[in-house]
C-alpha atoms as a PDB file:
ATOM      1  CA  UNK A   1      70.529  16.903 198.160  1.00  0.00           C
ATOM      2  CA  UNK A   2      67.195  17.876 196.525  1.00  0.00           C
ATOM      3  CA  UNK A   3      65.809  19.193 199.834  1.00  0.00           C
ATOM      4  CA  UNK A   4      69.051  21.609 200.670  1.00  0.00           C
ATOM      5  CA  UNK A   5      68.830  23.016 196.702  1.00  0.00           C
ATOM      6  CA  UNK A   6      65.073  23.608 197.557  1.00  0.00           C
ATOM      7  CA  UNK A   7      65.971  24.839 201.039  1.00  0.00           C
ATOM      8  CA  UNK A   8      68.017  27.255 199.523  1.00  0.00           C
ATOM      9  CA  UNK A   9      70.769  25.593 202.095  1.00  0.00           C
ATOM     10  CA  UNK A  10      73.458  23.910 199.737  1.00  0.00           C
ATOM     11  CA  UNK A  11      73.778  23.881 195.534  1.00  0.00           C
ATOM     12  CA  UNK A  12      75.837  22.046 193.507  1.00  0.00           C
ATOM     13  CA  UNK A  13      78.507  23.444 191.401  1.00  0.00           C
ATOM     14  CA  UNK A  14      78.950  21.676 187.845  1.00  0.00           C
ATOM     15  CA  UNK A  15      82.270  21.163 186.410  1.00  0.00           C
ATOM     16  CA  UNK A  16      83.027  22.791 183.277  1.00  0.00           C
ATOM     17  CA  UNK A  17      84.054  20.462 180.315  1.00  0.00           C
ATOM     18  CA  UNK A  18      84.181  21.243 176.635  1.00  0.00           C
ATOM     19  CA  UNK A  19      85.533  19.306 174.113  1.00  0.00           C
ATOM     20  CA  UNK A  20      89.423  19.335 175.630  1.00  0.00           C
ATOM     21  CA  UNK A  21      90.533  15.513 175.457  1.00  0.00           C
ATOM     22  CA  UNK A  22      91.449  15.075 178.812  1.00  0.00           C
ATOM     23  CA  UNK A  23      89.602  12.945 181.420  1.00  0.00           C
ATOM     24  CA  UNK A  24      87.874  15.268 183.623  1.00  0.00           C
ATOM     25  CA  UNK A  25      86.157  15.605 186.763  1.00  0.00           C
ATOM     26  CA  UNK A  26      82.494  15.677 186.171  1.00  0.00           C
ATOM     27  CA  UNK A  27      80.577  15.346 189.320  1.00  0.00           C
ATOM     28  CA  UNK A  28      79.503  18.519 191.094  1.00  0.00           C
ATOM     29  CA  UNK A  29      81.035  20.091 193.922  1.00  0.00           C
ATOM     30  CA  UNK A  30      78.614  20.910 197.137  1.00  0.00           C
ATOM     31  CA  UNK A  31      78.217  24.385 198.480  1.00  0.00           C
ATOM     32  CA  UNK A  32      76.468  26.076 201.033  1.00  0.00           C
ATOM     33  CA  UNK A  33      74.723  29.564 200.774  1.00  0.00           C
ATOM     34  CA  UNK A  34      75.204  30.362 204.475  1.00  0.00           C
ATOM     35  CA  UNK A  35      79.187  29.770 205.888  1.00  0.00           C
ATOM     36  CA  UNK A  36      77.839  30.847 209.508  1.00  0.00           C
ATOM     37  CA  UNK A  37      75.544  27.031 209.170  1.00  0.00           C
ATOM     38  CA  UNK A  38      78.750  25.348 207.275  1.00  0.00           C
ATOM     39  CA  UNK A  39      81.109  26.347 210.384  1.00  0.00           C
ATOM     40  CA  UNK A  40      78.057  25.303 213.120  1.00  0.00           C
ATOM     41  CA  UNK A  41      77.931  22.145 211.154  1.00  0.00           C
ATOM     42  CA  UNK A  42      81.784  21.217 211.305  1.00  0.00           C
ATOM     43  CA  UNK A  43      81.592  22.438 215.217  1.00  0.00           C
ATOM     44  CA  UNK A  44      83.379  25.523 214.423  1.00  0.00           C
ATOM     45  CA  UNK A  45      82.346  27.640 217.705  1.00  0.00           C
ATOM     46  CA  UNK A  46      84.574  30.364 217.650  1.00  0.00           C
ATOM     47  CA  UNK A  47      86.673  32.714 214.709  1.00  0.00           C
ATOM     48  CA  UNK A  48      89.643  31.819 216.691  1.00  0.00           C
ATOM     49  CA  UNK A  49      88.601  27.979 216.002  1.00  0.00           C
ATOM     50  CA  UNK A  50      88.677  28.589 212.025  1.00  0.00           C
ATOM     51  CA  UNK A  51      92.235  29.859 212.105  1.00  0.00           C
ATOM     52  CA  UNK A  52      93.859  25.751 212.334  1.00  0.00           C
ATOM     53  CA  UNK A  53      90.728  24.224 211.279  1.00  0.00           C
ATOM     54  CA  UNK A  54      91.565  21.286 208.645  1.00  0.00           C
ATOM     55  CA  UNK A  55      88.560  22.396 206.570  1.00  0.00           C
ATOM     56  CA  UNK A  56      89.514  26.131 206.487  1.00  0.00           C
ATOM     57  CA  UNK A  57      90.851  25.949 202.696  1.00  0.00           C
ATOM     58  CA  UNK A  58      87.508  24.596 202.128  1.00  0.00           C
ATOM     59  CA  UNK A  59      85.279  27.034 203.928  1.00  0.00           C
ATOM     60  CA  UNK A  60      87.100  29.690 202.396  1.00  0.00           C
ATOM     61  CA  UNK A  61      86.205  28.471 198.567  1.00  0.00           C
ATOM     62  CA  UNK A  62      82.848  28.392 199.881  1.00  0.00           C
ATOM     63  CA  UNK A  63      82.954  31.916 200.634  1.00  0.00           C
ATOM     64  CA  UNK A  64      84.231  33.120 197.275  1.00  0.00           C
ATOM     65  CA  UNK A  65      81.778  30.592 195.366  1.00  0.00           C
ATOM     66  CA  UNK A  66      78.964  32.105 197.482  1.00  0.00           C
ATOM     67  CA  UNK A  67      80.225  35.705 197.047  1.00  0.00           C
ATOM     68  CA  UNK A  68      80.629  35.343 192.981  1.00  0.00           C
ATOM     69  CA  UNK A  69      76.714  33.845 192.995  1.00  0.00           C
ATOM     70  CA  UNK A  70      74.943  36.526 194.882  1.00  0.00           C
ATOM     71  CA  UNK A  71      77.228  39.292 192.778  1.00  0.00           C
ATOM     72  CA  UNK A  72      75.290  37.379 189.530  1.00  0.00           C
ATOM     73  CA  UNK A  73      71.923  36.941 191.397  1.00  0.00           C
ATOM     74  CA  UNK A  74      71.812  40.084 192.785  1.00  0.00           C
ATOM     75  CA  UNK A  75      71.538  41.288 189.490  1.00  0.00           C
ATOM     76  CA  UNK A  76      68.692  38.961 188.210  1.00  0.00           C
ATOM     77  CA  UNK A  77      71.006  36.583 186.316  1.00  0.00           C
ATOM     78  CA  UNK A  78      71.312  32.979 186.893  1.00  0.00           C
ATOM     79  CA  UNK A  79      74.529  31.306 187.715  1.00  0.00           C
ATOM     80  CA  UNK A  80      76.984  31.246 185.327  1.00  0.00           C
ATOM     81  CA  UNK A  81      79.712  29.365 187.805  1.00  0.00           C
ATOM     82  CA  UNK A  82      81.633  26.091 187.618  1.00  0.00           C
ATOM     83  CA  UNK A  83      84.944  24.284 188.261  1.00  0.00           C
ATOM     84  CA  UNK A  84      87.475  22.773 186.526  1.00  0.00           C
ATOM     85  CA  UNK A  85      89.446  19.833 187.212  1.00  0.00           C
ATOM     86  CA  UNK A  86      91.367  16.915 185.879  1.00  0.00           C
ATOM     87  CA  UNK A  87      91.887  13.478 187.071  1.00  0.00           C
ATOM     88  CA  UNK A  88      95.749  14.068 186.510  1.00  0.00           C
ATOM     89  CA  UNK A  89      95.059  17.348 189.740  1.00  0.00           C
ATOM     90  CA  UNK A  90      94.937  20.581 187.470  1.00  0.00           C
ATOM     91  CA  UNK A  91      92.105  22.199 188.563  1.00  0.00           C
ATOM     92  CA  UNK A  92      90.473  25.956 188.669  1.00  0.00           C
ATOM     93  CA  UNK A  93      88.111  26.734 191.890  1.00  0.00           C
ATOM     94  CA  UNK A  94      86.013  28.541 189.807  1.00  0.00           C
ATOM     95  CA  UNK A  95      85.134  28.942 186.218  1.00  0.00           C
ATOM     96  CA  UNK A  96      83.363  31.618 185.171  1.00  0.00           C
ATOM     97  CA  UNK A  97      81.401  32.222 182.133  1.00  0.00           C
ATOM     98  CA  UNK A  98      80.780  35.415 180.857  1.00  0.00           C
ATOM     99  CA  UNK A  99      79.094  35.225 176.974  1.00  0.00           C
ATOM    100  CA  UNK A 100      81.583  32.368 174.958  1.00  0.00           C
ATOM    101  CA  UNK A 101      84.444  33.854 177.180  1.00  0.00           C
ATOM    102  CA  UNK A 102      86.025  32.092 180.318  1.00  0.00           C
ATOM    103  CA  UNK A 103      87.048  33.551 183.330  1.00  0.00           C
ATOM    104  CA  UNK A 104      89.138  31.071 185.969  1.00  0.00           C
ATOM    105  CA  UNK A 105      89.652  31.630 189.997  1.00  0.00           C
ATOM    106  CA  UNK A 106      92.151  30.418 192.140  1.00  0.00           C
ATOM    107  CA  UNK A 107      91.273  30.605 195.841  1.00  0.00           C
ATOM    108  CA  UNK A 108      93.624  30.164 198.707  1.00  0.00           C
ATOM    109  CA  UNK A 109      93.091  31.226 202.385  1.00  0.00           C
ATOM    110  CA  UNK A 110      96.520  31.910 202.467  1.00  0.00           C
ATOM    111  CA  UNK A 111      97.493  35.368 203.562  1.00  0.00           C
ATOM    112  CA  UNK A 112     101.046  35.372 201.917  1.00  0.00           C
ATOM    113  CA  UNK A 113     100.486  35.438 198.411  1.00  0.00           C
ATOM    114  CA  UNK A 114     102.568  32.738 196.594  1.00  0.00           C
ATOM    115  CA  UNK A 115     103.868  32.505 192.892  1.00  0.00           C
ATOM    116  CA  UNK A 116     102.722  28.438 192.459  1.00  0.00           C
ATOM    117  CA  UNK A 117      98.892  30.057 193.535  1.00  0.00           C
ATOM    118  CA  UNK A 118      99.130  30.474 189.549  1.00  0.00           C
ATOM    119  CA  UNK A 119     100.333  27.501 188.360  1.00  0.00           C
ATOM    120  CA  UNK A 120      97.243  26.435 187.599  1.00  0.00           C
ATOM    121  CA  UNK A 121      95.726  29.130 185.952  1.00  0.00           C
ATOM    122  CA  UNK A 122      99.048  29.327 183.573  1.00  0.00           C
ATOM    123  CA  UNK A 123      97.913  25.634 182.503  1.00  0.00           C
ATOM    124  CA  UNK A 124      94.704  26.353 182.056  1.00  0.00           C
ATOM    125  CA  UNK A 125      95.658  29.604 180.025  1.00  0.00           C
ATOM    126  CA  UNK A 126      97.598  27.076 177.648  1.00  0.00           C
ATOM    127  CA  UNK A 127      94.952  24.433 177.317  1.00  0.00           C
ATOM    128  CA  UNK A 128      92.083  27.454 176.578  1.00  0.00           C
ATOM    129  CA  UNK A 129      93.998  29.922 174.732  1.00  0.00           C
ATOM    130  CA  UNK A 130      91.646  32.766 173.562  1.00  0.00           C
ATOM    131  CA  UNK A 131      88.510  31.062 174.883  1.00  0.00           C
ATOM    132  CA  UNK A 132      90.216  32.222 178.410  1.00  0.00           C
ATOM    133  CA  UNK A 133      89.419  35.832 178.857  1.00  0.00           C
ATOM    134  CA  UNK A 134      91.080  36.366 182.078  1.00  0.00           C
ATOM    135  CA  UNK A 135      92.398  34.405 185.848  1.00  0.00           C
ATOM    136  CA  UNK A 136      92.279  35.697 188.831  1.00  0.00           C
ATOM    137  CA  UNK A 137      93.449  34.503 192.529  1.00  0.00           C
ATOM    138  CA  UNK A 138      91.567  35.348 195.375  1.00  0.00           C
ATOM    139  CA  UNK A 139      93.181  35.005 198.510  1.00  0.00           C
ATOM    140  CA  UNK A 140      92.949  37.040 201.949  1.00  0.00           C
ATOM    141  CA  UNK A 141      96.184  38.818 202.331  1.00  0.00           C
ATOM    142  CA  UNK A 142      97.404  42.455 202.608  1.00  0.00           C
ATOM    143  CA  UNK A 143      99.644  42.277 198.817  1.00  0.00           C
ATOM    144  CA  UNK A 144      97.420  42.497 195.993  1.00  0.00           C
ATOM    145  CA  UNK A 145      99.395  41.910 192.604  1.00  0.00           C
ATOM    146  CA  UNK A 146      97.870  42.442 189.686  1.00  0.00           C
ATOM    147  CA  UNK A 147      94.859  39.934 188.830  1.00  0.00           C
ATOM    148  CA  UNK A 148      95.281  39.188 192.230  1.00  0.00           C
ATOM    149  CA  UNK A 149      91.482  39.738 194.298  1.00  0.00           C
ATOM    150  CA  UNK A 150      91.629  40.450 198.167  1.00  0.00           C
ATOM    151  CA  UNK A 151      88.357  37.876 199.380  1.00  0.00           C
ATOM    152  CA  UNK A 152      87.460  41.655 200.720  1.00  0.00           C
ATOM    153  CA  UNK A 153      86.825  43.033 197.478  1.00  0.00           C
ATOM    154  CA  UNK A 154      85.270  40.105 195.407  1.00  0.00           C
ATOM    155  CA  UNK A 155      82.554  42.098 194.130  1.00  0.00           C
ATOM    156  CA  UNK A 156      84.906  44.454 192.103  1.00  0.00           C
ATOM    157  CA  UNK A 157      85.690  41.725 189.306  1.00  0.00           C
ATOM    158  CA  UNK A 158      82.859  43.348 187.073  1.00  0.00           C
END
């Protein structure tokens, strides 16, 4: 794993944890920089091929990760990024911090947007209170709710 972080091929996403009492997830997530190499490495040939690919959920989180990081690196600023998740299932995608504040993402390659997309967020609103500046779902359908990010227009969470 070294040798991809040094590659600049793959990095590891921490999981946030604070002092919340609950048993959490702490092992980092993988991601890569580049989807194009993710899809050649899963075999994925073809756009039409991503469309029922078992991994697509996966490869689309890897997209918004990746998107989120160059917004903060393009700007000279290191990562600020990380996930959430409990061994109970309640998880956030993405966590991210801006000062003491929190911001959460939900990503889903869905594109129907679906009330339970913020189920999770809701709980995570309730567990962080204040400390939880703001949630967002990104997902890659026409209807944009409010709070709701189009994968298309990622960069305008600033």
């Amino acid at each position: 794993m070294s040798l991809l972080e040094a590659s600049y091929i793959a990095f590891l996403l921490p999981p946030y944890y604070a002092n919340l009492n609950k048993r959490l997830t702490k092992t980092p997530k993988v991601y890569f920089y580049d989807t194009g190499l993710l899809c050649f490495l899963l075999g994925i040939e073809e756009p039409g091929q991503l469309v029922s690919h078992p991994l697509r959920g996966a490869i689309f989180e890897n997209l918004a990760v990746i998107e989120l990081l160059k917004e903060r690196m393009n700007r000279g600023k290191l990562s600020n990024l990380y996930f959430y998740r409990e061994n109970s299932g309640k998880e956030a995608d993405i966590v991210r911090m801006e000062g003491y504040r929190l911001e959460a993402f939900e990503v889903k390659s869905s594109q129907t947007f679906n009330k339970s997309f913020v189920r999770n967020l809701n709980y995570l609103k309730d567990l962080l209170g204040d400390n939880l500046k703001d949630t967002f779902v990104v997902y890659d359908g026409d209807y944009i709710p409010p709070n709701i990010i189009n994968i298309r227009n990622i960069s305008n969470t600033k």
